[in-house]
N, C-alpha and C. Protein backbone atom coordinates (compact mmCIF):
# COMPACT_ATOMS: atom_id res chain seq x y z
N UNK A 1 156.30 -157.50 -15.38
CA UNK A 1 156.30 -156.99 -14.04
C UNK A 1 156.72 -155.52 -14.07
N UNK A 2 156.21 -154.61 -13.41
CA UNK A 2 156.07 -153.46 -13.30
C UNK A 2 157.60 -153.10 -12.35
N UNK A 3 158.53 -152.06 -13.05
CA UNK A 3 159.41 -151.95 -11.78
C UNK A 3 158.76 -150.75 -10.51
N UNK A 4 158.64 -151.05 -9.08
CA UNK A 4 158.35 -149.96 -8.46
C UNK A 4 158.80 -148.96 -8.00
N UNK A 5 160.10 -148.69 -8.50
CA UNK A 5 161.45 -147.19 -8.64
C UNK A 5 160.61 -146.45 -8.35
N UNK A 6 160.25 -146.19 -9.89
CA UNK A 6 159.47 -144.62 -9.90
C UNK A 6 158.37 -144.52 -9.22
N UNK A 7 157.40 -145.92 -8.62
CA UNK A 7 156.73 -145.00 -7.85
C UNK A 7 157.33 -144.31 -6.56
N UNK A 8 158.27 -144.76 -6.05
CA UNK A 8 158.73 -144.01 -4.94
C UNK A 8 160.00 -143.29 -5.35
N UNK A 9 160.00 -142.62 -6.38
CA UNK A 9 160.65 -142.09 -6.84
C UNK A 9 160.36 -140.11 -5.83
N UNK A 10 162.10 -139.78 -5.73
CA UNK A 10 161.48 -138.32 -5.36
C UNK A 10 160.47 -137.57 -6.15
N UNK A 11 159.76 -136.74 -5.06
CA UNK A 11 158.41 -136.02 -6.23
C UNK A 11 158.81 -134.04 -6.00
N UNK A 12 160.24 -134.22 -5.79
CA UNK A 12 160.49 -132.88 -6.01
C UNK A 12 162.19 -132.85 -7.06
N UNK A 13 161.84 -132.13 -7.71
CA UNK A 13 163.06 -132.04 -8.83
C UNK A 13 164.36 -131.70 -8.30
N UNK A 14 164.20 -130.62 -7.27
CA UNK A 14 165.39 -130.20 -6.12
C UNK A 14 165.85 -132.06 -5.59
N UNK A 15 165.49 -132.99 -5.83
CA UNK A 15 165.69 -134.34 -5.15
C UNK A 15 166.87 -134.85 -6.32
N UNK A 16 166.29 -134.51 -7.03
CA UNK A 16 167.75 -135.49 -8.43
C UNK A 16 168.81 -134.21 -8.17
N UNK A 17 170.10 -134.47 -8.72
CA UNK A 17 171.39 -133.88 -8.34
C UNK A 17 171.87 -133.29 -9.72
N UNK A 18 170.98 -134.55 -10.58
CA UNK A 18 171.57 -133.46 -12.21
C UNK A 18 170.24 -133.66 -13.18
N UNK A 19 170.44 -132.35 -13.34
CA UNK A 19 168.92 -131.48 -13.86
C UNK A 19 169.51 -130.74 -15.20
N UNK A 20 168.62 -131.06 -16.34
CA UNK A 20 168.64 -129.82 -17.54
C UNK A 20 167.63 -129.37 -18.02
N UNK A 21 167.43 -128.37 -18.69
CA UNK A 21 166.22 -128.02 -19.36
C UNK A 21 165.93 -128.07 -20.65
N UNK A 22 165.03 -128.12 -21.41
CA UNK A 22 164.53 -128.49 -22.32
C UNK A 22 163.42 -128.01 -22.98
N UNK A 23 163.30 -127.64 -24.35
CA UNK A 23 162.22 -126.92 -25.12
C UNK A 23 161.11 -127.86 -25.02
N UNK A 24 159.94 -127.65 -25.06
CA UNK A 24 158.92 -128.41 -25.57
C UNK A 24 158.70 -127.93 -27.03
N UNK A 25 158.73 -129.33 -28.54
CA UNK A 25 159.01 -128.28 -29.39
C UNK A 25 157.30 -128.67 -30.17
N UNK A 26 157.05 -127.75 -31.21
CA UNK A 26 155.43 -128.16 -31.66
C UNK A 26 155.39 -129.32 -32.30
N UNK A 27 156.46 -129.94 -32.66
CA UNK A 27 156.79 -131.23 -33.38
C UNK A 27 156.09 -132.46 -32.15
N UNK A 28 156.62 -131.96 -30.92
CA UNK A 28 156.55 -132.93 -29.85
C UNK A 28 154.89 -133.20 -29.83
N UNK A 29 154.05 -132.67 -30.33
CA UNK A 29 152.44 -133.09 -29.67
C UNK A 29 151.89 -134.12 -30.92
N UNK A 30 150.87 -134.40 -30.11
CA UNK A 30 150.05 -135.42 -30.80
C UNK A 30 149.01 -134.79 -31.36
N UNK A 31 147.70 -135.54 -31.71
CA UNK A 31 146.18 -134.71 -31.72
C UNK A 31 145.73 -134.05 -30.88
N UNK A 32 146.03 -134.46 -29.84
CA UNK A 32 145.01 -134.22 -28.58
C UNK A 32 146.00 -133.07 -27.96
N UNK A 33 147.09 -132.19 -28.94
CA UNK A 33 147.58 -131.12 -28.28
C UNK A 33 148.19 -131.01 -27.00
N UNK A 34 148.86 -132.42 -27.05
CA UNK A 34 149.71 -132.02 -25.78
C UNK A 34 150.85 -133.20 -26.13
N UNK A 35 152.05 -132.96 -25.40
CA UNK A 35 153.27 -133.85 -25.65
C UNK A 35 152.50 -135.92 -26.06
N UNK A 36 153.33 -136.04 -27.27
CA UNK A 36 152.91 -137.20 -27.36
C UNK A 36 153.78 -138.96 -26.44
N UNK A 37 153.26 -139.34 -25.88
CA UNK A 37 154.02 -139.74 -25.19
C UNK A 37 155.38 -140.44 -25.51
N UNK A 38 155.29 -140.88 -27.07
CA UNK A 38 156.81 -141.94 -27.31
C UNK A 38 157.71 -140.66 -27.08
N UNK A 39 157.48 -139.47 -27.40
CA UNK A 39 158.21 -138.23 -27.11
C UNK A 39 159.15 -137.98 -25.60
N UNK A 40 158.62 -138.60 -24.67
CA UNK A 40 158.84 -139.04 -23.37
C UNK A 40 160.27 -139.77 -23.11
N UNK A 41 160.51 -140.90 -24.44
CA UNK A 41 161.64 -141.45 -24.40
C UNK A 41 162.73 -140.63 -24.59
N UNK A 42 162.31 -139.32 -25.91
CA UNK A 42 163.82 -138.74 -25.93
C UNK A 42 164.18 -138.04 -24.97
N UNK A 43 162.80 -137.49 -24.10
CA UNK A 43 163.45 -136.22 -23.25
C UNK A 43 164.47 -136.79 -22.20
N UNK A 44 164.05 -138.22 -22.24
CA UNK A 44 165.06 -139.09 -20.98
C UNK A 44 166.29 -139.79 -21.43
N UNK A 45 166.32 -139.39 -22.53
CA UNK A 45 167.34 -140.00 -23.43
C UNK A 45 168.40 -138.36 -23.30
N UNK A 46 167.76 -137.19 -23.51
CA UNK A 46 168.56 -135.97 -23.38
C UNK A 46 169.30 -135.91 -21.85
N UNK A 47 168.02 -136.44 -20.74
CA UNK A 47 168.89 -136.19 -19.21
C UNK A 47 170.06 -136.97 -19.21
N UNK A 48 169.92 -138.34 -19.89
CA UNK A 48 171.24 -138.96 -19.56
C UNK A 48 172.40 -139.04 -20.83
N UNK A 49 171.81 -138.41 -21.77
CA UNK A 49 172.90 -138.09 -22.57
C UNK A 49 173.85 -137.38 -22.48
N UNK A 50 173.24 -136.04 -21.66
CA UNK A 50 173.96 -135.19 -21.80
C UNK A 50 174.55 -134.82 -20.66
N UNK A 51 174.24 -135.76 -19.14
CA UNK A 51 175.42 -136.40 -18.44
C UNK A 51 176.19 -137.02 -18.71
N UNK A 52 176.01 -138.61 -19.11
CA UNK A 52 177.24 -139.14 -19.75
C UNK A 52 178.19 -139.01 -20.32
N UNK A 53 177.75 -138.68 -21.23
CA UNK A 53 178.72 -137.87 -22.49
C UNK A 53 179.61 -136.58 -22.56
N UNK A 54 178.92 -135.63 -21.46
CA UNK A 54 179.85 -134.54 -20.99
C UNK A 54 181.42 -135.16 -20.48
N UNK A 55 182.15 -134.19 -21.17
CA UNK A 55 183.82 -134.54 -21.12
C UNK A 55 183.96 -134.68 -19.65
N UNK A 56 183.32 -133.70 -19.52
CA UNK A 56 183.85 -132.83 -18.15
C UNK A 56 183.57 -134.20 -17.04
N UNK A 57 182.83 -134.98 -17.14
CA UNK A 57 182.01 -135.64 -15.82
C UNK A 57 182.68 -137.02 -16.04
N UNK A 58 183.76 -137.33 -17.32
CA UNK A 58 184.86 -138.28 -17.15
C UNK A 58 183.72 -139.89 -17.35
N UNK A 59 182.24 -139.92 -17.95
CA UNK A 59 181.71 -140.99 -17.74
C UNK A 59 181.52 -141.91 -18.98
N UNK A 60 182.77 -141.66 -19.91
CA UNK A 60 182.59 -142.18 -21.42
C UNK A 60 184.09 -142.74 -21.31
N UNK A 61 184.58 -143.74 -20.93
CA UNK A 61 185.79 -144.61 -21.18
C UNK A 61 186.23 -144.70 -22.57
N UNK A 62 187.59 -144.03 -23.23
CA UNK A 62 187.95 -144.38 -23.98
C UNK A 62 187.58 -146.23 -24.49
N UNK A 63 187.00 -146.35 -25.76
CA UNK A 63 186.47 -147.76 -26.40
C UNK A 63 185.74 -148.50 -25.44
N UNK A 64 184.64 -147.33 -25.01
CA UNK A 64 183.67 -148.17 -23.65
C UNK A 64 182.16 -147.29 -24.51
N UNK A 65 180.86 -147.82 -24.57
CA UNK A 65 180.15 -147.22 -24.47
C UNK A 65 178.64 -147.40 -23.80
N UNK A 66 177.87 -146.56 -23.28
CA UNK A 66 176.39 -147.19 -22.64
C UNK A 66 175.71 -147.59 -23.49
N UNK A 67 174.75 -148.60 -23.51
CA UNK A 67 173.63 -148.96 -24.27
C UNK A 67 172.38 -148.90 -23.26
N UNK A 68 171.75 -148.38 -23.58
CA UNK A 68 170.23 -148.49 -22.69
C UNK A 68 169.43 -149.65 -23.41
N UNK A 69 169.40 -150.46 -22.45
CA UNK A 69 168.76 -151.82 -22.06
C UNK A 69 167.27 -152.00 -21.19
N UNK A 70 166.81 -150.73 -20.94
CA UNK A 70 165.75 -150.60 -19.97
C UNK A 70 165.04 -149.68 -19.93
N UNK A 71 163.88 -149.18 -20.26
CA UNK A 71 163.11 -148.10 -19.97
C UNK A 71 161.50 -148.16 -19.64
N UNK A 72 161.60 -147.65 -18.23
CA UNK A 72 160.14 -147.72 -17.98
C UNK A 72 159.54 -146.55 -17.67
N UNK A 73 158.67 -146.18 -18.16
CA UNK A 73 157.92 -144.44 -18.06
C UNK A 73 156.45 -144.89 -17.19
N UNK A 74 156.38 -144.11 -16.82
CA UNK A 74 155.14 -143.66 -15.47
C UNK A 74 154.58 -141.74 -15.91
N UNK A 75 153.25 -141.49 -16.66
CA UNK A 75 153.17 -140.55 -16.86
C UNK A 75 152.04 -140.46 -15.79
N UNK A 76 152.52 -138.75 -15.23
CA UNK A 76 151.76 -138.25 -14.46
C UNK A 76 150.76 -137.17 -14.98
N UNK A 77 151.14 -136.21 -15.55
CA UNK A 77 150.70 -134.91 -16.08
C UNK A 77 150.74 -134.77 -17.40
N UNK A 78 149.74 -133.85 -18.31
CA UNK A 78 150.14 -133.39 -19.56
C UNK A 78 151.39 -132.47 -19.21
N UNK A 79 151.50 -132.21 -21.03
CA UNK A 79 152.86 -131.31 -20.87
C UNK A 79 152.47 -131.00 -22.29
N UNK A 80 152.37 -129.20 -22.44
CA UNK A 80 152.00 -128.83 -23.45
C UNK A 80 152.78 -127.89 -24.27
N UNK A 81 152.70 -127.32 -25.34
CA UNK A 81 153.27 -126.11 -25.88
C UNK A 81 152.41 -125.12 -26.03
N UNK A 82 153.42 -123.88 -25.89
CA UNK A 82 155.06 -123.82 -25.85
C UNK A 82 155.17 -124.36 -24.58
N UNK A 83 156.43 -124.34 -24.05
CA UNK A 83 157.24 -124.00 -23.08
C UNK A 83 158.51 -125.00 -22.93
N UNK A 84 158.81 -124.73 -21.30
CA UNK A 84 160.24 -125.45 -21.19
C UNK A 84 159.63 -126.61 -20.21
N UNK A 85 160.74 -127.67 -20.15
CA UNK A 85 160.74 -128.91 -19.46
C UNK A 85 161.84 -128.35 -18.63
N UNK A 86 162.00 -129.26 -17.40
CA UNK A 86 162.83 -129.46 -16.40
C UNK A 86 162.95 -131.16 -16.38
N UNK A 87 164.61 -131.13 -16.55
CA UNK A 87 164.69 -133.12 -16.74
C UNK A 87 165.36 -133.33 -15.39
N UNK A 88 165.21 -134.42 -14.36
CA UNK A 88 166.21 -134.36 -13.32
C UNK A 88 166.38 -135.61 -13.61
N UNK A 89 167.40 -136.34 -12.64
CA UNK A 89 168.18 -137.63 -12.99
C UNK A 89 168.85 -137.46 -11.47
N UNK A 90 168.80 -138.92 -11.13
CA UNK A 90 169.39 -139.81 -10.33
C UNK A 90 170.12 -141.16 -10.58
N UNK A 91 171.12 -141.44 -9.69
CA UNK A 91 170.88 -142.78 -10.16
C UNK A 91 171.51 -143.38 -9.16
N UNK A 92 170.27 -144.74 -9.26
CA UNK A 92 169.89 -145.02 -8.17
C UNK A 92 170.59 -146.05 -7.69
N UNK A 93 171.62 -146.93 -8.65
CA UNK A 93 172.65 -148.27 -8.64
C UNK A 93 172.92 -148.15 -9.47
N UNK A 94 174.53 -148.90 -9.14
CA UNK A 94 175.43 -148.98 -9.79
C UNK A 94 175.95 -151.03 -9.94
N UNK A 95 175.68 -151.22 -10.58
CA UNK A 95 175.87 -152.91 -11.06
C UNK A 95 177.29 -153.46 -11.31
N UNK A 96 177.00 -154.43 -11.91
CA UNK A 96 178.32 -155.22 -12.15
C UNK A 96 178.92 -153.90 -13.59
N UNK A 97 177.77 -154.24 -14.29
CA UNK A 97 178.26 -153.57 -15.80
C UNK A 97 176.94 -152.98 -16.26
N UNK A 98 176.27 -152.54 -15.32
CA UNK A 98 175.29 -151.44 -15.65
C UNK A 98 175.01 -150.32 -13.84
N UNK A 99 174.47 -149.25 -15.09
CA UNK A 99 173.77 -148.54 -14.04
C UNK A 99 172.12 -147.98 -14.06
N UNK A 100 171.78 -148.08 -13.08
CA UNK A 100 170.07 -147.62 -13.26
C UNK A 100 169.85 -146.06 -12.63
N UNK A 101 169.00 -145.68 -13.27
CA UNK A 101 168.53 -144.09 -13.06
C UNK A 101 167.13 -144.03 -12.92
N UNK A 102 167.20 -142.88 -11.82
CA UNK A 102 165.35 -142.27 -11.71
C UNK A 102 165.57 -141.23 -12.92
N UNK A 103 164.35 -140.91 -13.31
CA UNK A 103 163.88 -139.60 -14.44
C UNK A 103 163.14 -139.04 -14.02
N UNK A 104 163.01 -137.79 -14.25
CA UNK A 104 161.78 -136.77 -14.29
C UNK A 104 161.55 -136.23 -15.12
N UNK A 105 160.24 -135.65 -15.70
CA UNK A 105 160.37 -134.55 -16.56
C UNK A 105 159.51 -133.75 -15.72
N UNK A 106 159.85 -132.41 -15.43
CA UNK A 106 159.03 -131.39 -14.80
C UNK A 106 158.29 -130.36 -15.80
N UNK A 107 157.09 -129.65 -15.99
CA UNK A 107 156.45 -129.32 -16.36
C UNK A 107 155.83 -128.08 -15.24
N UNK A 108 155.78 -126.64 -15.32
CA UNK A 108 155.34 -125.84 -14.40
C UNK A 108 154.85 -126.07 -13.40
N UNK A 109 156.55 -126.49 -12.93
CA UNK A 109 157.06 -127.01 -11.72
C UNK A 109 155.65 -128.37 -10.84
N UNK A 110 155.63 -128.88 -11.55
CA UNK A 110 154.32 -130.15 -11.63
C UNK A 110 155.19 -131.38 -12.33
N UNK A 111 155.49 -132.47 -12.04
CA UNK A 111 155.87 -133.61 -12.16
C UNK A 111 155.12 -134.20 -13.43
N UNK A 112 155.75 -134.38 -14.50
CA UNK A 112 154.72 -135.00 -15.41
C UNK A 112 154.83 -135.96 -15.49
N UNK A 113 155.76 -136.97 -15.81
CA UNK A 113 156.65 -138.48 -15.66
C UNK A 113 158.09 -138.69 -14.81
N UNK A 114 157.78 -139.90 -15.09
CA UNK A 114 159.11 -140.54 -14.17
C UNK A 114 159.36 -141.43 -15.09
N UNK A 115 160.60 -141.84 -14.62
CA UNK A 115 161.01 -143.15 -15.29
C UNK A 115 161.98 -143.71 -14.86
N UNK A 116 162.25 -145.33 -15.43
CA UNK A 116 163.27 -146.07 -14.99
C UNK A 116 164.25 -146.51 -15.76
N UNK A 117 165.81 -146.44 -15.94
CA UNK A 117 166.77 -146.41 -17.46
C UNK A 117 167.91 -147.53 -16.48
N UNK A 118 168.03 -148.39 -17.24
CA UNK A 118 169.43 -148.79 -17.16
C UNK A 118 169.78 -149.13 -18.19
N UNK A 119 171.05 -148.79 -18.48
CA UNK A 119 172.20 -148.58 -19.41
C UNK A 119 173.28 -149.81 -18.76
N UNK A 120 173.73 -150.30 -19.86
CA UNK A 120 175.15 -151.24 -19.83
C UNK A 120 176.52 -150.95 -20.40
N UNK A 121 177.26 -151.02 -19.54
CA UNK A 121 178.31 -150.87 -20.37
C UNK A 121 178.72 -151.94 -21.13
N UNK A 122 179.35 -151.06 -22.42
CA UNK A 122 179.53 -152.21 -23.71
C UNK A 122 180.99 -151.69 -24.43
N UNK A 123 181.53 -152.86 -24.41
CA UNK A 123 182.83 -152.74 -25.03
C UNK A 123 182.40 -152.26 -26.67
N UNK A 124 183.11 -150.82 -27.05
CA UNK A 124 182.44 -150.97 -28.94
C UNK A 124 183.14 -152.44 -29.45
N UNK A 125 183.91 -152.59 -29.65
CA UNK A 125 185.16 -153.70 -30.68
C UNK A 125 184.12 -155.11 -30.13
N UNK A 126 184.07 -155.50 -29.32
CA UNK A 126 183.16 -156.63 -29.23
C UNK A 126 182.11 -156.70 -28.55
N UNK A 127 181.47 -155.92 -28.52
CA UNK A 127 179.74 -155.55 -27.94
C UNK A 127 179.65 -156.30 -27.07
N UNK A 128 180.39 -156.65 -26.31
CA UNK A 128 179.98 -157.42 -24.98
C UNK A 128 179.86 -156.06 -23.88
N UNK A 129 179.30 -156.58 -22.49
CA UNK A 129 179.52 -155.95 -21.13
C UNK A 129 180.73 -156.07 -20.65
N UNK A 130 180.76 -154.52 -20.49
CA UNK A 130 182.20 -154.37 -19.27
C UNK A 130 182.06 -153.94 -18.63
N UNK A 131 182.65 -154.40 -17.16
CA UNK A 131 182.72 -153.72 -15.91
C UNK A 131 183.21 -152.99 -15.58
N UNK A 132 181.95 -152.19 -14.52
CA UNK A 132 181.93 -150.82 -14.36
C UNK A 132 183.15 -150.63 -13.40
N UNK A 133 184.22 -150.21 -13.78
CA UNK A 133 185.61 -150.09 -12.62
C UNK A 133 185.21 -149.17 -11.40
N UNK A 134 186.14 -149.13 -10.64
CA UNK A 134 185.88 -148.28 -9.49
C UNK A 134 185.98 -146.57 -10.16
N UNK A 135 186.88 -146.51 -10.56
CA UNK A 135 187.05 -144.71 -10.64
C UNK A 135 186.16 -144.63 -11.80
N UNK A 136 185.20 -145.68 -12.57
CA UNK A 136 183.79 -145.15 -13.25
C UNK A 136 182.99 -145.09 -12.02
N UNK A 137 182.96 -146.02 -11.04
CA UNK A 137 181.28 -145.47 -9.66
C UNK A 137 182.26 -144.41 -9.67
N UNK A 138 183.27 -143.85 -8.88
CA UNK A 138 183.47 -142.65 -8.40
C UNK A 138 183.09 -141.50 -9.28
N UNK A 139 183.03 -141.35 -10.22
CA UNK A 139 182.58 -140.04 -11.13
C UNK A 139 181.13 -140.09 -11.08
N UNK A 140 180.45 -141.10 -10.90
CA UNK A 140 179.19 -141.49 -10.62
C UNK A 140 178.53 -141.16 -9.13
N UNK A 141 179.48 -141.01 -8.10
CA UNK A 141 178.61 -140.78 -7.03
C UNK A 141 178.40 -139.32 -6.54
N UNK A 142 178.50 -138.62 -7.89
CA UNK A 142 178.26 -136.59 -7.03
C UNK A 142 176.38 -137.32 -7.65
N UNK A 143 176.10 -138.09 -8.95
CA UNK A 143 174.96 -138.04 -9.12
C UNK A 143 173.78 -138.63 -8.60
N UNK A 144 174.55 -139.51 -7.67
CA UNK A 144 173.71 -140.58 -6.76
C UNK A 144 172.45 -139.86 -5.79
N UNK A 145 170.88 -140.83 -6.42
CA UNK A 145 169.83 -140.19 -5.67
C UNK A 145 170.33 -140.06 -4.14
N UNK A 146 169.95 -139.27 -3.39
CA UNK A 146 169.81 -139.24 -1.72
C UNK A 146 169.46 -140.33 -1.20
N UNK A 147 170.01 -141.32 0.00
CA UNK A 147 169.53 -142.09 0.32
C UNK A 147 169.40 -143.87 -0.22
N UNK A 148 170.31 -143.88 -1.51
CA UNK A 148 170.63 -144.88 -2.21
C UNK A 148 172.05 -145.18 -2.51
């Protein structure tokens, strides 16, 4: 079953709350000279990495870590080299012991994909799920899509 997030996903990048940018590198293409799509996974793997993981944004619990459990991509546009990407991120719920996110990758200023990520939290020492406490949503809601 298809999730339908991303199709009603925002279709302007100003819509997600945390945005980075990104090289397109010549490694990234296929034959057909333009981004190859498994390539798609890391760039969405960079938007929420490099939220999470920032000190600053408090979303990495000492002996807590995310596992992504979910990914669904929706490509819209090529995306070629050179140039830069624009990644935005939302997210759109917050669960017992996961959270789900919209993706974008922007492409001269043209929407190329979307996508759908949920991540779980996982105890490292016994790889189980742990719940997401309150003051984890609170560091979580400056990133919350509009309207969700």
């Amino acid at each position: 079953m298809n999730a339908p997030i991303s199709l009603n996903s925002p279709s302007r990048l100003e819509d997600f709350p945390f945005r980075v940018s990104d090289n397109v590198r010549f490694a990234d293409l296929d034959p057909q000279q333009h981004v190859n799509n498994a390539v798609y996974a890391s760039y969405f793997e960079t938007g929420r990495v490099t939220l999470i993981r920032n000190p600053a944004y408090g979303l990495m619990p000492a002996g807590l870590s995310w596992m992504l459990v979910r990914l669904a991509i929706d490509f819209k546009s090529e995306v070629r080299w050179p140039g830069t990407i624009e990644l935005g991120l939302g997210v759109n719920r917050i669960g017992r012991t996961s959270v789900t996110y919209t993706q974008v990758v922007f492409s001269n200023g043209k929407c190329a994909a979307t996508a759908d990520a949920v991540t779980v939290l996982v105890d490292e020492a016994t790889r189980k799920p742990a719940a997401v406490t309150s003051e984890i949503i609170a560091k979580f809601k400056p990133w919350m899509l509009r309207g969700t």
